[in-house]
Protein backbone atom coordinates (compact mmCIF):
# COMPACT_ATOMS: atom_id res chain seq x y z
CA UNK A 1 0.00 0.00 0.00
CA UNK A 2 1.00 3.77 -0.95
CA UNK A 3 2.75 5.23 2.32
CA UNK A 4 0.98 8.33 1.76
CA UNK A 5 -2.70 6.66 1.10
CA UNK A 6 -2.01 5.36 4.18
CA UNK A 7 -1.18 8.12 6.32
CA UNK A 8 -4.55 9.96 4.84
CA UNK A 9 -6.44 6.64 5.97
CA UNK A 10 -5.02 7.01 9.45
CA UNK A 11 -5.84 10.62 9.32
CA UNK A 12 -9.09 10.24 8.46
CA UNK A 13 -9.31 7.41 11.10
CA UNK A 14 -8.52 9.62 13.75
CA UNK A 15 -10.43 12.83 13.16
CA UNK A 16 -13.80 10.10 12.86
CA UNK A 17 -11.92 9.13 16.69
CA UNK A 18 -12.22 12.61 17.13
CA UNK A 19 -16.19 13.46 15.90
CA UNK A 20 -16.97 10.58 17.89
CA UNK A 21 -15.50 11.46 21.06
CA UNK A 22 -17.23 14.94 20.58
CA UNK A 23 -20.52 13.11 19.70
CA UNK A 24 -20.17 10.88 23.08
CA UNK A 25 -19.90 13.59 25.22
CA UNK A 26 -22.94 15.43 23.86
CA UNK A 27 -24.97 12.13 24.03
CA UNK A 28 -27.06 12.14 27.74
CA UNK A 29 -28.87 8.88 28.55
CA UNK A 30 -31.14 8.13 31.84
CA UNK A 31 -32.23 5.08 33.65
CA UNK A 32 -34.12 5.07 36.89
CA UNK A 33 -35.07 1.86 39.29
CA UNK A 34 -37.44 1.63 41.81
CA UNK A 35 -40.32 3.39 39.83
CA UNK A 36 -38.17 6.43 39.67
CA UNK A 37 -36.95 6.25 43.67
CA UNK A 38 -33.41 6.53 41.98
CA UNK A 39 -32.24 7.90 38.65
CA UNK A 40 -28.92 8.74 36.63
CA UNK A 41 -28.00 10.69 34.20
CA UNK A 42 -24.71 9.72 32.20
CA UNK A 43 -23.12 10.66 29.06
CA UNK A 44 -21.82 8.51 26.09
CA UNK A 45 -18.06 8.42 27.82
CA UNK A 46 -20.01 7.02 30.84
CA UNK A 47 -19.68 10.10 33.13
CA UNK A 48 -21.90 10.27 35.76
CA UNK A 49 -23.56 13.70 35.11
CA UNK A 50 -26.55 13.39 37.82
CA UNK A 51 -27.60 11.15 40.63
CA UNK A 52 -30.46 11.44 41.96
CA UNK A 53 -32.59 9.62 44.92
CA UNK A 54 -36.10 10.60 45.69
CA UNK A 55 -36.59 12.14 49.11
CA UNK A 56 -39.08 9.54 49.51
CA UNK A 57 -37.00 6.36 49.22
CA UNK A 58 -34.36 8.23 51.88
CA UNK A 59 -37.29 9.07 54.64
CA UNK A 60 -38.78 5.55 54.07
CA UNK A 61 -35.53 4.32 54.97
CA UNK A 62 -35.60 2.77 59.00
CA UNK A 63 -32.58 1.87 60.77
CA UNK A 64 -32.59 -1.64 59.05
CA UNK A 65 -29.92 -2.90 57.00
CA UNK A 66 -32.12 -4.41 55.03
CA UNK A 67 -33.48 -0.73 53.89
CA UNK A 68 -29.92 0.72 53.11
CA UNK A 69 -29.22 -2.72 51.14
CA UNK A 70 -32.54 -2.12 48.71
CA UNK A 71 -31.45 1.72 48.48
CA UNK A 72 -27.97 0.69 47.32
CA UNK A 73 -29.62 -1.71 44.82
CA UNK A 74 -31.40 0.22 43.25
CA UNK A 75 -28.66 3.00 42.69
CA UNK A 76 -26.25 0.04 41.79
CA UNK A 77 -29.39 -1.04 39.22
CA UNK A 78 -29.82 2.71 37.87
CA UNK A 79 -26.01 2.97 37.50
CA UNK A 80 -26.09 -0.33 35.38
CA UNK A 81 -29.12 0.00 33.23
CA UNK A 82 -27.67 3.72 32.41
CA UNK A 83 -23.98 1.90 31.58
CA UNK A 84 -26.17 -0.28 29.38
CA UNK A 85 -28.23 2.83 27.45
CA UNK A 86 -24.83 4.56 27.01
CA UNK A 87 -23.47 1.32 25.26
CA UNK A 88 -26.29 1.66 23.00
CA UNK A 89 -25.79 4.99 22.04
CA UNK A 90 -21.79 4.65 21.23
CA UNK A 91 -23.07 1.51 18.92
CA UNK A 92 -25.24 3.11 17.22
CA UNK A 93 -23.30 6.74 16.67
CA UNK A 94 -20.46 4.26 15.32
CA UNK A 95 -22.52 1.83 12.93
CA UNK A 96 -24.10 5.18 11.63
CA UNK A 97 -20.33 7.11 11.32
CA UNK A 98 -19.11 3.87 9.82
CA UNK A 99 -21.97 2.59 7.91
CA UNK A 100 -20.57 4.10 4.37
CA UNK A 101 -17.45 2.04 4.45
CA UNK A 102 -18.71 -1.27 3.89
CA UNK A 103 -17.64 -3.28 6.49
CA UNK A 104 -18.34 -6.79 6.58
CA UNK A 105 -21.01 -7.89 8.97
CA UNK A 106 -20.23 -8.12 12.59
CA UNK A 107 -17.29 -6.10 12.35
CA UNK A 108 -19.16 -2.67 14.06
C-alpha cells in the first residue's frame, strides 16, 4: 500500500476518533429503578452527570440494614441500566459514522 494513502487513511481514522469522542460527550442517557426512587443521568463516555434519589426512598428508609441494602440496589441497578443505554448509544453513533465504508457484517 501507498505510504501516503495510508497516512490519509489514518488521518481520516482519527479525526472520525475525534467526531466521535465529541458526539459521546454530547450524548445524555437516563435510567431510573425503583419506579423512579433513583435515577442517573450519564453521558456517552459514561460520566456520571446526575444522581439522583427521591426524598421519599431516603425518609422511608428505617434503621434496618435491610433498607440501606434495597437503596444501594437500586442506585447500583440505575447505574447499570444507564452503563447499558450509554453502550447503546456509542453503537449506534459508530454503525451510523461507519456505515458508508462497507464493512463486513459483525465487524461494528
Amino acid at each position: 500500500m501507498n505510504p501516503l494513502k495510508m497516512q490519509e487513511m489514518l488521518e481520516q481514522a482519527r479525526h472520525m476518533q475525534d467526531q466521535m469522542q465529541e458526539k459521546l460527550s454530547h450524548t445524555v442517557v437516563e435510567a431510573s429503578s425503583g419506579g423512579g426512587a433513583v435515577t442517573v443521568k450519564m453521558n456517552g463516555q459514561k460520566q456520571v452527570l446526575q444522581l439522583k434519589i427521591d426524598a421519599a426512598a431516603v425518609m422511608s428508609l428505617s434503621s434496618s440494614p435491610a433498607d440501606v441494602e434495597m437503596l444501594e440496589d437500586l442506585v447500583t441497578a440505575a447505574f447499570n441500566e444507564a452503563g447499558r443505554r450509554a453502550d447503546e448509544a456509542m453503537k449506534s453513533n459508530l454503525t451510523g459514522m461507519l456505515g458508508g465504508l462497507n464493512l463486513p457484517p459483525g465487524l461494528i
